[in-house]
C-alpha atoms as a PDB file:
ATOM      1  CA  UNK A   1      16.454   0.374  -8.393  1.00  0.00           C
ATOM      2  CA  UNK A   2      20.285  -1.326  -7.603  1.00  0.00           C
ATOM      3  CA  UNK A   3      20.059  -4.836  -6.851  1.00  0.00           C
ATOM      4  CA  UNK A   4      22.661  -6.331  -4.273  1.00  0.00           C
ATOM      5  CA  UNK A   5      23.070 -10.058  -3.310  1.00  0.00           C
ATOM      6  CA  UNK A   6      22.500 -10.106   0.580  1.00  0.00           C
ATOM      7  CA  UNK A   7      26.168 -11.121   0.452  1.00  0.00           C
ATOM      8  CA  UNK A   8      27.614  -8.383  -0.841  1.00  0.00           C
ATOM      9  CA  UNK A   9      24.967  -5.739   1.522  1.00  0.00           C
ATOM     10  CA  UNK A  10      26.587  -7.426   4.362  1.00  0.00           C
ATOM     11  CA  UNK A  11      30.334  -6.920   3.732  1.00  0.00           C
ATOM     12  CA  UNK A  12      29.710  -3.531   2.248  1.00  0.00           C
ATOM     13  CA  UNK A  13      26.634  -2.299   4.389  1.00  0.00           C
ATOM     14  CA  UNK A  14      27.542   1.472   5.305  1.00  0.00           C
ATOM     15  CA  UNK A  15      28.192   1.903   1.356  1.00  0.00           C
ATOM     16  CA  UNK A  16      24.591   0.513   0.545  1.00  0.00           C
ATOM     17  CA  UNK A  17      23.135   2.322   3.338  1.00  0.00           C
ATOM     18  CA  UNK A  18      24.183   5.569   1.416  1.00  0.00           C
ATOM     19  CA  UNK A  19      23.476   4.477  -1.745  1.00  0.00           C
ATOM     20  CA  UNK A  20      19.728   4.072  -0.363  1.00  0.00           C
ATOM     21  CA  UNK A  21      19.694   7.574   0.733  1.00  0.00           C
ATOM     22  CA  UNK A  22      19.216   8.271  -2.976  1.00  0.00           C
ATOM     23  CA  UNK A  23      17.205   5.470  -4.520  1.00  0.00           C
ATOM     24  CA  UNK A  24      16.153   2.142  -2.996  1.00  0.00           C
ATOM     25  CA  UNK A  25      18.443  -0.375  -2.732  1.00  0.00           C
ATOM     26  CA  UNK A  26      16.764  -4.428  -3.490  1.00  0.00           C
ATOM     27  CA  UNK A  27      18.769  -7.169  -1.438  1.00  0.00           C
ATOM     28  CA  UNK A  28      18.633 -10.137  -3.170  1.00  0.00           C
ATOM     29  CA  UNK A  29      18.728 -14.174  -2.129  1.00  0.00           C
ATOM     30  CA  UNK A  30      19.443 -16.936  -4.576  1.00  0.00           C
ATOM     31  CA  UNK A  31      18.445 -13.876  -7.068  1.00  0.00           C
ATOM     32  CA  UNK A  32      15.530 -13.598  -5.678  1.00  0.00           C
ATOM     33  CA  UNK A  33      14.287  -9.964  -3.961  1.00  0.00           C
ATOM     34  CA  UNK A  34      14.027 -10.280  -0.077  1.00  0.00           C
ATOM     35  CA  UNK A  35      14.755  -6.936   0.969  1.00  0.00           C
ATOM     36  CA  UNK A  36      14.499  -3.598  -0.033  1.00  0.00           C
ATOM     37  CA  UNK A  37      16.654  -0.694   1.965  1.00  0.00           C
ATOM     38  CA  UNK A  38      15.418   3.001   1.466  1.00  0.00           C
ATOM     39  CA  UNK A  39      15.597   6.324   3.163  1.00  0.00           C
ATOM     40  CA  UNK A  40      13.572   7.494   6.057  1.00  0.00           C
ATOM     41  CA  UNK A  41      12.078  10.266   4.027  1.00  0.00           C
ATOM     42  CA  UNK A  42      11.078   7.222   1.046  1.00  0.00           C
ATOM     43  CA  UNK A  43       9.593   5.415   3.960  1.00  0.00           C
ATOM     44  CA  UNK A  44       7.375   7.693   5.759  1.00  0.00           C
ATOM     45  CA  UNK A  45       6.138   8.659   2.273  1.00  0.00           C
ATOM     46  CA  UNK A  46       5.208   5.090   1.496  1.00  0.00           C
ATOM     47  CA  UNK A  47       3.908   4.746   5.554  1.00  0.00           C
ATOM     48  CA  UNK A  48       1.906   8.053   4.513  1.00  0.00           C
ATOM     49  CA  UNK A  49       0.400   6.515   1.068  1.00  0.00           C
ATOM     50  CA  UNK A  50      -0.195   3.024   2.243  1.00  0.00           C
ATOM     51  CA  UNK A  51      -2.526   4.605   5.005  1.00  0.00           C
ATOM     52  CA  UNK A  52      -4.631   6.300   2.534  1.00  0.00           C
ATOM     53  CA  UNK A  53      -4.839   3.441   0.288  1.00  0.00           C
ATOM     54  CA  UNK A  54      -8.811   1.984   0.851  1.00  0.00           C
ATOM     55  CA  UNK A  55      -9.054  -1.521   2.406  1.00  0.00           C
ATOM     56  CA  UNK A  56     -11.456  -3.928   1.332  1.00  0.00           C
ATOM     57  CA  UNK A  57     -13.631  -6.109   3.222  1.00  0.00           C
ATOM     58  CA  UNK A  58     -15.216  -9.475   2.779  1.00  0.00           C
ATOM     59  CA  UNK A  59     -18.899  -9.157   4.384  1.00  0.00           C
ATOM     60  CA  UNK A  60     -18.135 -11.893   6.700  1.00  0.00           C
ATOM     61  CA  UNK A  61     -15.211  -9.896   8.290  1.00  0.00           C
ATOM     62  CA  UNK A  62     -17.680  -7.084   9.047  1.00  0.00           C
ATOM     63  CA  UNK A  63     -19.129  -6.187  12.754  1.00  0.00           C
ATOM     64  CA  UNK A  64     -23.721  -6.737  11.950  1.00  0.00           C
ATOM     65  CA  UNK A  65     -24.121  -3.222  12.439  1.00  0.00           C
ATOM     66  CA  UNK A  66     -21.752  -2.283   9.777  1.00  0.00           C
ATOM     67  CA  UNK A  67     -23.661  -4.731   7.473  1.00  0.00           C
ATOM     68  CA  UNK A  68     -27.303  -3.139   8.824  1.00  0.00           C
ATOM     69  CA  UNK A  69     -26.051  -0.088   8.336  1.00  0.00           C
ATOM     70  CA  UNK A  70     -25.292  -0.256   4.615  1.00  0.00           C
ATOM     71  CA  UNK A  71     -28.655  -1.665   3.803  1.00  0.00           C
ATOM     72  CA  UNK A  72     -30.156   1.163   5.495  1.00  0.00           C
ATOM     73  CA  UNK A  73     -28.223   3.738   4.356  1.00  0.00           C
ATOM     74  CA  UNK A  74     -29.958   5.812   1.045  1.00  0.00           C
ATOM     75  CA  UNK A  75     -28.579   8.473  -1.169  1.00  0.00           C
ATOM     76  CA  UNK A  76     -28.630  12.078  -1.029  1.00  0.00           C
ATOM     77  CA  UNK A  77     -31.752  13.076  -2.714  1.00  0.00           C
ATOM     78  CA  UNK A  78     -29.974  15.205  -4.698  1.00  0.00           C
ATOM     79  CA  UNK A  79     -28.199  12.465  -6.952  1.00  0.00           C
ATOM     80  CA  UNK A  80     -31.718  10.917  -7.706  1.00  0.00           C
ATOM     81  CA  UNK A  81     -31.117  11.730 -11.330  1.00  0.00           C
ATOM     82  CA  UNK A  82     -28.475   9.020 -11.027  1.00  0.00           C
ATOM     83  CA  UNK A  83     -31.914   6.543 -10.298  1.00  0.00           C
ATOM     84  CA  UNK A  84     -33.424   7.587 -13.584  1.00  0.00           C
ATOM     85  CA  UNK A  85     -30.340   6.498 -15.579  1.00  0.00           C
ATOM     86  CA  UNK A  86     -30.872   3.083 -14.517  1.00  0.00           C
ATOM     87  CA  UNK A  87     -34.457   2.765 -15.289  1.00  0.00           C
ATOM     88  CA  UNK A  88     -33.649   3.471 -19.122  1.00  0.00           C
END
């Protein structure tokens, strides 16, 4: 990935805006990374990945029929073998 002071993106922006159509492009601040400028396609592609990434939850956070469900719920009878491993 290039790095770029901010400085630098700003006086020569069209030219980094290019150079991001091919690999992302990190703006730096007091060399520090603030930014990061990428393509469309890059983006939708991380848009598509982040929204299959699974999102935790504290129990607090969820609704009390979320929570009542869980305890309720029971597994599929046929992965009882799974029980019997744990009484070993």
């Amino acid at each position: 990935m290039l790095e770029v002071p901010a400085t630098e993106v700003a006086k020569r922006f069209s030219q980094y805006r290019q150079a991001a159509q091919r690999e992302p492009v990190a703006v730096t601040h007091h060399s520090r990374v603030t930014e990061v400028l990428m393509s469309k396609h890059d983006y939708d592609e991380y848009m598509r990945l982040k929204s299959l990434a699974t999102r935790a939850f504290w129990t607090h956070e969820l609704p009390a029929e979320t929570i009542q469900a869980l305890g309720e719920a029971r597994m599929d009878p046929r992965h009882d073998h799974l029980n019997d491993l744990m009484d070993e």
